[in-house]
N, C-alpha and C. Protein backbone atom coordinates (compact mmCIF):
# COMPACT_ATOMS: atom_id res chain seq x y z
N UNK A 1 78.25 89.63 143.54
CA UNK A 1 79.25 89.29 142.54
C UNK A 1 80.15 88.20 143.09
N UNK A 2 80.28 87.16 142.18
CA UNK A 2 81.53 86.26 142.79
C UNK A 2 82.71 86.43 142.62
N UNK A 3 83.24 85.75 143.33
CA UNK A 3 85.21 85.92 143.26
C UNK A 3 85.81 85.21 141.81
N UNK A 4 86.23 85.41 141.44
CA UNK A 4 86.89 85.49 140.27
C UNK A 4 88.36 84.58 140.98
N UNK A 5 88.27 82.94 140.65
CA UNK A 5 89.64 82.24 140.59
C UNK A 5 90.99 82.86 139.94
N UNK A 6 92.00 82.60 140.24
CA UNK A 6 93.20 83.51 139.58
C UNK A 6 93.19 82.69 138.35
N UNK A 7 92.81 81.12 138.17
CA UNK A 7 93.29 80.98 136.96
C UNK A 7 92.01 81.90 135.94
N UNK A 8 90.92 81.69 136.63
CA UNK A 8 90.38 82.35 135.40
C UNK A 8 90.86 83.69 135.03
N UNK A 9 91.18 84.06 135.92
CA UNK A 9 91.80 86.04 135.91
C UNK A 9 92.74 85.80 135.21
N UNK A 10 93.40 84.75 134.98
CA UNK A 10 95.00 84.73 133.99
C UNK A 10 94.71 84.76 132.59
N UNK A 11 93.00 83.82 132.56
CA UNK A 11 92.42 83.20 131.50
C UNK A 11 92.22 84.86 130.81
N UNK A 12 91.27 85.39 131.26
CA UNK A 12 91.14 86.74 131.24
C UNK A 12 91.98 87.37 130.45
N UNK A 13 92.91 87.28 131.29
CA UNK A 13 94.34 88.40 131.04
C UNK A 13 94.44 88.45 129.73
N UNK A 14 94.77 86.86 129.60
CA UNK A 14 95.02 86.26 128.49
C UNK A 14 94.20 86.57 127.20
N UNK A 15 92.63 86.80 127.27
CA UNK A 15 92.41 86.50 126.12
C UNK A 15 92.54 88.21 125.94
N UNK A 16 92.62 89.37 126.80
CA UNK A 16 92.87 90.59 126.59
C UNK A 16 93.91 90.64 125.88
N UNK A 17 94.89 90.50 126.25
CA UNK A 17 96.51 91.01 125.52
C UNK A 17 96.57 90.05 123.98
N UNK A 18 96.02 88.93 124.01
CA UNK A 18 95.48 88.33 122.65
C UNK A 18 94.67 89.19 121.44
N UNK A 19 93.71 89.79 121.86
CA UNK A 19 92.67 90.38 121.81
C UNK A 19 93.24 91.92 121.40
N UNK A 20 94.33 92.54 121.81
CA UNK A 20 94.70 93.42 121.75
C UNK A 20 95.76 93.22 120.79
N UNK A 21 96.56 91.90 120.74
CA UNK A 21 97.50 92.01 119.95
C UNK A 21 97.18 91.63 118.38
N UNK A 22 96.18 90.71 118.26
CA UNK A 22 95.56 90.88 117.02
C UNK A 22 94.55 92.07 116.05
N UNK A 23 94.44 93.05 117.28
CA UNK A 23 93.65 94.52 117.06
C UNK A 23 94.92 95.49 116.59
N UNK A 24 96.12 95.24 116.91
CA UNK A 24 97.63 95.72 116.30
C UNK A 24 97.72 95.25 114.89
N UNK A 25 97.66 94.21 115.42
CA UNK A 25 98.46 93.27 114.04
C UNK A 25 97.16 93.47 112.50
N UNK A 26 95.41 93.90 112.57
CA UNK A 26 94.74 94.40 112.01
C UNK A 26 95.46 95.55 111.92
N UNK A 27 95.46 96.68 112.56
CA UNK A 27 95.76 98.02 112.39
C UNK A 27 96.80 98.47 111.46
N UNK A 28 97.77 97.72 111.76
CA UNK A 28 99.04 97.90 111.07
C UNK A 28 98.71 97.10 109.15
N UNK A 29 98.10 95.73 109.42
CA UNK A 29 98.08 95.44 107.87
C UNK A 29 96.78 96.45 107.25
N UNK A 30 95.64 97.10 107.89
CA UNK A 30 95.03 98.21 107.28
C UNK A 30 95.91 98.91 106.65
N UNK A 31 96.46 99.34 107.80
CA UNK A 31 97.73 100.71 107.68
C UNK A 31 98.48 100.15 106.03
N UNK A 32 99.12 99.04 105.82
CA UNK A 32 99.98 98.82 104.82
C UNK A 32 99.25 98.84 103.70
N UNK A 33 97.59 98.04 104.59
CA UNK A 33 97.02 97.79 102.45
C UNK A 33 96.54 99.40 101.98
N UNK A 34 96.29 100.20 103.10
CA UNK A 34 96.33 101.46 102.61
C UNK A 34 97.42 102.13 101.37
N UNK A 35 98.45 101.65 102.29
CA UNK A 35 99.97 102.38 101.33
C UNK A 35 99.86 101.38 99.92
N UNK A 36 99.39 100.74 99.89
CA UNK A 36 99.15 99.77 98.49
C UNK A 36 98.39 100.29 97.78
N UNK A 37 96.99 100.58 98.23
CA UNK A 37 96.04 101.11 97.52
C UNK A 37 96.62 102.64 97.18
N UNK A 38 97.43 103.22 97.86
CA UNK A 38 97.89 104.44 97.33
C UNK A 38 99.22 104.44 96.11
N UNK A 39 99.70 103.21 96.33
CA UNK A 39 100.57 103.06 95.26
C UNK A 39 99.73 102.44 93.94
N UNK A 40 98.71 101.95 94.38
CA UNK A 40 97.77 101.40 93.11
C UNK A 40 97.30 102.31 92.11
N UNK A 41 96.74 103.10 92.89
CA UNK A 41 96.25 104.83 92.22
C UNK A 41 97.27 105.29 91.15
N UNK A 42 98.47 105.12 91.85
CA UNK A 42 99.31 105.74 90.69
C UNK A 42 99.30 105.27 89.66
N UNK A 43 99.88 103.45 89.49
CA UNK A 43 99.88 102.58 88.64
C UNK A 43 98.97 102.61 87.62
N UNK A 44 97.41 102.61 88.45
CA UNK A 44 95.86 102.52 87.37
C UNK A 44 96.39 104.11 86.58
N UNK A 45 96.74 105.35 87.11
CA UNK A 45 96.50 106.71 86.17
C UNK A 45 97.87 105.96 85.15
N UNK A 46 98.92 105.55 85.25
CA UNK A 46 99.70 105.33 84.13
C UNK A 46 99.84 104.28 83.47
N UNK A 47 98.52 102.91 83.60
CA UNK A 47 98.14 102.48 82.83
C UNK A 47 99.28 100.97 82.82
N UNK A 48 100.24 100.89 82.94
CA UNK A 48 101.08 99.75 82.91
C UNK A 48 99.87 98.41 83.29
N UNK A 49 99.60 98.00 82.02
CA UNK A 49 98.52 96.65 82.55
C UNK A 49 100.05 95.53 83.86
N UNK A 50 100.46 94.38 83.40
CA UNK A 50 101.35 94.41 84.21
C UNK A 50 101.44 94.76 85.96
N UNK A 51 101.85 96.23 85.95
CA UNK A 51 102.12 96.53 87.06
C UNK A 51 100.73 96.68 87.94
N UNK A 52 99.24 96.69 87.41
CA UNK A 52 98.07 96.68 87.95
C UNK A 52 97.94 95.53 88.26
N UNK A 53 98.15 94.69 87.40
CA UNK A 53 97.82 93.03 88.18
C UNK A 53 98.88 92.64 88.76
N UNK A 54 100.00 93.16 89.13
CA UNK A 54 100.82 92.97 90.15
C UNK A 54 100.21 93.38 91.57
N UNK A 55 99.84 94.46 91.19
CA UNK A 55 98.85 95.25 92.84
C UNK A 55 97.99 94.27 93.18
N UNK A 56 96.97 94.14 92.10
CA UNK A 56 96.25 93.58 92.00
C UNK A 56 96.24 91.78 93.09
N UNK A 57 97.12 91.37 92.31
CA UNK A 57 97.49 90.55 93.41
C UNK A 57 97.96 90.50 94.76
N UNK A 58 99.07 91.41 94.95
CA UNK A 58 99.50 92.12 96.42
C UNK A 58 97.90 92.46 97.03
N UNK A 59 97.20 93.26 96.76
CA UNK A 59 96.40 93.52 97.59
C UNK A 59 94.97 92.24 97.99
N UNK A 60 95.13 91.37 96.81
CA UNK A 60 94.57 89.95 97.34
C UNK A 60 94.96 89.35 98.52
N UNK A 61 96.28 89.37 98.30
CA UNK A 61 96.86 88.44 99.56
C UNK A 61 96.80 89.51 100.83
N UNK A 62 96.73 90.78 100.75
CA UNK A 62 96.33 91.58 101.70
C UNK A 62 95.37 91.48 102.33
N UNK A 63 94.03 91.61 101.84
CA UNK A 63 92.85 91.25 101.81
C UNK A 63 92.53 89.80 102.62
N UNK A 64 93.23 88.91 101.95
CA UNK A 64 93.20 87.52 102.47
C UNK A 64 94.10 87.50 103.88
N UNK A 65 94.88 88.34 104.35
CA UNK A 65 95.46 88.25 105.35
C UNK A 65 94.53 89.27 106.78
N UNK A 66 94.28 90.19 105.68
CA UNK A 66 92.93 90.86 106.87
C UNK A 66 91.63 89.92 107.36
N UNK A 67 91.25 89.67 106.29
CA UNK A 67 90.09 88.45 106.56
C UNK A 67 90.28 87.42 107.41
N UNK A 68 91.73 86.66 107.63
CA UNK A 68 92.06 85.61 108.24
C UNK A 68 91.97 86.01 109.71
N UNK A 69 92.39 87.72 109.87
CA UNK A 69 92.82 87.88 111.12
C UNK A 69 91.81 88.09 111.87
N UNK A 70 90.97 89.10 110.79
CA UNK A 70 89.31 88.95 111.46
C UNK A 70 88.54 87.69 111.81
N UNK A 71 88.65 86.71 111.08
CA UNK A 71 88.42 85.60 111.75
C UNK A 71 88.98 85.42 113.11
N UNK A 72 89.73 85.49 113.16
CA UNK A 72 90.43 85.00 114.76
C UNK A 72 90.22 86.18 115.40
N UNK A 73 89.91 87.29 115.63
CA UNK A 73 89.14 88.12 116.14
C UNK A 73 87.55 88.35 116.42
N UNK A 74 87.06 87.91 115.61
CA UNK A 74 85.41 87.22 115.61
C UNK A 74 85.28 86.46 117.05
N UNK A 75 85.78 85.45 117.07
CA UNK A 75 85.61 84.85 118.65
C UNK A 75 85.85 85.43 119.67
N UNK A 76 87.01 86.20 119.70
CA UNK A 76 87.79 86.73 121.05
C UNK A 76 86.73 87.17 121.47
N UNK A 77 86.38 88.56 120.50
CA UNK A 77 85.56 89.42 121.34
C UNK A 77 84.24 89.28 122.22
N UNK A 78 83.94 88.54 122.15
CA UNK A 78 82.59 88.29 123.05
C UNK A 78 83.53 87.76 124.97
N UNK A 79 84.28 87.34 124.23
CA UNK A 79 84.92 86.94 125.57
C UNK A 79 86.20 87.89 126.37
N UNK A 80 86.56 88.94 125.29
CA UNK A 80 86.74 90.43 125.40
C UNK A 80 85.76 91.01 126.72
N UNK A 81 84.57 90.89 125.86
CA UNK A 81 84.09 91.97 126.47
C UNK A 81 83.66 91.55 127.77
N UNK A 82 83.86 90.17 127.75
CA UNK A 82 82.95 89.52 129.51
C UNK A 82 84.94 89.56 130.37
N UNK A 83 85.51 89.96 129.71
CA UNK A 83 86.84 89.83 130.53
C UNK A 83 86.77 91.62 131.18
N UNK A 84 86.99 92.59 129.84
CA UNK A 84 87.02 93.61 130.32
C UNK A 84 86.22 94.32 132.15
N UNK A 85 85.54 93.31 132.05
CA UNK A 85 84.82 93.76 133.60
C UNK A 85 85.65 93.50 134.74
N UNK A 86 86.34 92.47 134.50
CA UNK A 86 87.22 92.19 135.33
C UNK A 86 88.85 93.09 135.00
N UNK A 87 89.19 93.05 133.90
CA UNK A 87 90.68 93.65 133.19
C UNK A 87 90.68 95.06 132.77
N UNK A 88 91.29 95.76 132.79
CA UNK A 88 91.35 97.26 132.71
C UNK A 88 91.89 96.62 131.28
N UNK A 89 91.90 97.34 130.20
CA UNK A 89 92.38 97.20 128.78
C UNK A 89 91.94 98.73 128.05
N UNK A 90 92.46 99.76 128.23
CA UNK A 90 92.11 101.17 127.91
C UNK A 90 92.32 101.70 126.60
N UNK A 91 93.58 100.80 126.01
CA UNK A 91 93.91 101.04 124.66
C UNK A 91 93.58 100.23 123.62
N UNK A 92 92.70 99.67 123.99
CA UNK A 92 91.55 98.56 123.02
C UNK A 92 91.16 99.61 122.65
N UNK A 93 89.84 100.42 123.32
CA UNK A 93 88.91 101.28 122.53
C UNK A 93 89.57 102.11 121.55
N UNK A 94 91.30 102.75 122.11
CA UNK A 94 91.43 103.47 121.07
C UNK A 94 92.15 102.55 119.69
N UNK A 95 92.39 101.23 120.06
CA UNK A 95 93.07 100.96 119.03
C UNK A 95 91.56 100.18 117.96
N UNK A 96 90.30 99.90 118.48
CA UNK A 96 88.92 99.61 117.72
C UNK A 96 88.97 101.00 117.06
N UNK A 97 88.93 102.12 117.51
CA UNK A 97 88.44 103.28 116.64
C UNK A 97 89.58 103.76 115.76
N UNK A 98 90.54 103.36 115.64
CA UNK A 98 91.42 103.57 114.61
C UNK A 98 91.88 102.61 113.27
N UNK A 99 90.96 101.36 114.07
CA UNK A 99 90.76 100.31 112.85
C UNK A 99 89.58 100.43 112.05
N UNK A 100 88.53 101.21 112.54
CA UNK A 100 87.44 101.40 111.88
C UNK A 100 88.01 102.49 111.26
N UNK A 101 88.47 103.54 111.45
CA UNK A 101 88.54 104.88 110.68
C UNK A 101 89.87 104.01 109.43
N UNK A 102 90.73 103.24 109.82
CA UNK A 102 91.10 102.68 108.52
C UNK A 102 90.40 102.11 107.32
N UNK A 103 89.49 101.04 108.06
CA UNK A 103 88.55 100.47 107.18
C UNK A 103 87.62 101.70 106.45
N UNK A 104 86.93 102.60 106.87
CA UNK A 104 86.66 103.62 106.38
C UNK A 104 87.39 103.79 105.15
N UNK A 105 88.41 104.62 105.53
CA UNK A 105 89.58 105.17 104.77
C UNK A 105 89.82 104.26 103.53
N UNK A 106 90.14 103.15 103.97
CA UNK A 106 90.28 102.07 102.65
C UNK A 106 88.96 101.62 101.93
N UNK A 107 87.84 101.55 102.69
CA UNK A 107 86.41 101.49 101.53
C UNK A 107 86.81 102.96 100.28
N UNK A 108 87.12 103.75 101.14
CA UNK A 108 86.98 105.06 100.00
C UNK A 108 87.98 105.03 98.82
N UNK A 109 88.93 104.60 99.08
CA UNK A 109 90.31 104.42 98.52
C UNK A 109 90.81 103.24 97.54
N UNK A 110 89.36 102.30 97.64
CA UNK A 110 89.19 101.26 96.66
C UNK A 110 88.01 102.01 95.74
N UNK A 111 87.10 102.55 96.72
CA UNK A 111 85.94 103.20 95.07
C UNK A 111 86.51 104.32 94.58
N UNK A 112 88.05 104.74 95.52
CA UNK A 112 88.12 105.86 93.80
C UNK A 112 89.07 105.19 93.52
N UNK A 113 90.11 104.24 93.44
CA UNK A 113 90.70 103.52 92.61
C UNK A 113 89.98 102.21 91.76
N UNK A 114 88.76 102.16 91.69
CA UNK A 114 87.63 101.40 91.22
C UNK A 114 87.23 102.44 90.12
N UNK A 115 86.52 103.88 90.28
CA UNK A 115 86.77 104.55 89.33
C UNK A 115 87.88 104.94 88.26
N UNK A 116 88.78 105.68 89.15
CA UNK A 116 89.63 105.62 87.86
C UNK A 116 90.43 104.80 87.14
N UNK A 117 90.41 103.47 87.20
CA UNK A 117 90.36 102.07 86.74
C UNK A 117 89.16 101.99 85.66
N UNK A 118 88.03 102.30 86.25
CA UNK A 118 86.87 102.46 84.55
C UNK A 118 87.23 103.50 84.01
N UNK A 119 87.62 104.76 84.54
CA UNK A 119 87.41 105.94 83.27
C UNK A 119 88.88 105.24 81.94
N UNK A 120 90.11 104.54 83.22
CA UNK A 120 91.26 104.03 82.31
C UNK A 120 90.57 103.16 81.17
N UNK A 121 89.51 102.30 81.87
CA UNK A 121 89.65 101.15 80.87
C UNK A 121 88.62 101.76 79.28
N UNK A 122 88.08 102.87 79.89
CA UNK A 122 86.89 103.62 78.94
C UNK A 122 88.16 104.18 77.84
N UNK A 123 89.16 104.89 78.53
CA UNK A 123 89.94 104.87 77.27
C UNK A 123 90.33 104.53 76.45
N UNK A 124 91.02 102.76 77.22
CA UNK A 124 91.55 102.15 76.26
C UNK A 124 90.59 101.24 75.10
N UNK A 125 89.37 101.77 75.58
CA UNK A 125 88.56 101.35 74.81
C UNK A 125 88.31 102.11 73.31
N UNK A 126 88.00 103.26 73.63
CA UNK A 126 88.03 104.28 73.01
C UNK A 126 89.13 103.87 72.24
N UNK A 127 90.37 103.58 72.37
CA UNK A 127 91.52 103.96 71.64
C UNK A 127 91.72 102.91 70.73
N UNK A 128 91.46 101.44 71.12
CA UNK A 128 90.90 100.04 70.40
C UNK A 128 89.85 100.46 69.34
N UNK A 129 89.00 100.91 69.71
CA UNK A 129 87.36 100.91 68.35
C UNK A 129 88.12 102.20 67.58
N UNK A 130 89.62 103.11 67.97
CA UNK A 130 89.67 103.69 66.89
C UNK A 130 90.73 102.81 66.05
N UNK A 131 91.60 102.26 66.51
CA UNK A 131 92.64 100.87 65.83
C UNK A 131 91.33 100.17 64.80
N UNK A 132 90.89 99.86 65.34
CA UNK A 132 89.55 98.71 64.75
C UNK A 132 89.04 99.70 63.09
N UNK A 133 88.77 100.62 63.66
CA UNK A 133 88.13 101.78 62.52
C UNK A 133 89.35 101.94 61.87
N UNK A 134 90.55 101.54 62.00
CA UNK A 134 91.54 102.33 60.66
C UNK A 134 91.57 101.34 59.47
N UNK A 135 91.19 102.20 58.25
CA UNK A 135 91.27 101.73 57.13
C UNK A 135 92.72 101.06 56.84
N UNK A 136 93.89 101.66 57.23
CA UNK A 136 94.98 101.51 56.38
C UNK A 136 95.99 99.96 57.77
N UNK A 137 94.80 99.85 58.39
CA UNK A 137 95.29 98.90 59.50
C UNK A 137 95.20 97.19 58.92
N UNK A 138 93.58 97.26 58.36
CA UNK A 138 93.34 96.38 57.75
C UNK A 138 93.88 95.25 56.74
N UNK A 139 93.73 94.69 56.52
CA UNK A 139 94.78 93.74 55.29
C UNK A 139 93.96 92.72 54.83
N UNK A 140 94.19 92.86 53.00
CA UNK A 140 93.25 92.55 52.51
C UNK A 140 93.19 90.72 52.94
N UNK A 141 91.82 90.10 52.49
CA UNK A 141 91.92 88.51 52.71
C UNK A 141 92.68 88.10 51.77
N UNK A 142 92.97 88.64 50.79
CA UNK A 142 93.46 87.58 49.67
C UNK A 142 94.85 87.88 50.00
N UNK A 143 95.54 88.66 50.61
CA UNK A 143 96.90 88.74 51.04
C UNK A 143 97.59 87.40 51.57
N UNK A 144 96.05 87.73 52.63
CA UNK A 144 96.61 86.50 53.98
C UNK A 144 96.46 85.42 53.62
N UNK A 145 95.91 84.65 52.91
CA UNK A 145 95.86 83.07 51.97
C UNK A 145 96.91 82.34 52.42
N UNK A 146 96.73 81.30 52.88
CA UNK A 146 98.22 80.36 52.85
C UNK A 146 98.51 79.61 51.27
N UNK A 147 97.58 79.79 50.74
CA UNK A 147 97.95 79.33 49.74
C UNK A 147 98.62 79.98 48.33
N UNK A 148 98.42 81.30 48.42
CA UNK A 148 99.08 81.95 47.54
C UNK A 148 100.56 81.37 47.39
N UNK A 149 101.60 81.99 46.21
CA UNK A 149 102.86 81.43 45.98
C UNK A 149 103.73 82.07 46.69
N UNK A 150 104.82 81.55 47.32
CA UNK A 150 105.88 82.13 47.84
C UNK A 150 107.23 82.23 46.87
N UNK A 151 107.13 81.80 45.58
CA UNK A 151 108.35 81.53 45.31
C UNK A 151 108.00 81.82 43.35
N UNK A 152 108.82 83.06 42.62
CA UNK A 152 108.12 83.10 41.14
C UNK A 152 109.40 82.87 40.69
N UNK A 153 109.18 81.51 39.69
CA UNK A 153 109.95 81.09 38.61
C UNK A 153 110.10 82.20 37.82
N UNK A 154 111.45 82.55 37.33
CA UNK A 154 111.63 83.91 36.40
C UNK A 154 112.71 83.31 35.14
N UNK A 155 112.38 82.10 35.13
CA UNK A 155 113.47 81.88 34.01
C UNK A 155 112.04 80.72 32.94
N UNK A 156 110.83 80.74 33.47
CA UNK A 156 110.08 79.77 32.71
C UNK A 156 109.80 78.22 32.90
């Protein structure tokens, strides 16, 4: 085995505590888009269109902020793992297995807020084709005419 220069050992160091601090900074925005997706749930059961595409958006830019970070995590790790031989880093592994059990957690937590988002929208469907079906909703064509009179002479 060769000796290992200090700068590279700094290099090392370096891309560890990098490496670790962007495995936080994942963990924690899991952690939040979680609490989103749990406030979403509520929103989809009470229907406020509005306040769904408000989430809706919040959890885009969530999404887009996880993705970004994973990008810059994509590289580290290969050079992670050729550092770790040299760097003790013990709370990596546990902080990898608590980002996966998030990601977990949040796959599940989008397909049942993915469901009950269809059974919602099955309602409001339902509740439209019965609007649509009411007779007394309707209005006749000859009502709506722009040309009919607005105005009856009553003196001749």
């Amino acid at each position: 085995m060769t000796a290992i220069t200090p700068e590279e050992l700094k290099e090392r160091v370096a891309v560890v505590k990098r490496f670790r601090e962007l495995l936080r900074e994942q963990r924690e925005r899991f952690s939040n888009y979680l609490d989103v997706l749990d406030k979403q749930k509520v929103v989809v059961e009470k229907g406020n269109a509005e306040d769904i595409l408000s989430h809706i958006e919040i959890e885009e830019k969530m999404l887009s902020d996880i993705f970004s970070i994973q990008k810059a995590l994509a590289p580290l790790e290969p050079l992670y793992r050729t550092s770790v031989k040299t760097v003790k880093a013990p709370d990596v592994a546990e902080i990898q297995s608590a980002l996966e059990n998030l990601k977990t957690e949040a796959v599940q937590k989008v397909k049942q807020n993915r469901d009950i988002l269809g059974i919602r929208m099955s309602e409001l469907k339902k509740q439209m084709e019965v609007l649509r079906n009411n007779p007394y909703a309707r209005r006749s064509v000859r009502f709506m005419a722009g040309d009919n009179a607005s105005f009856v002479d009553m003196e001749g």
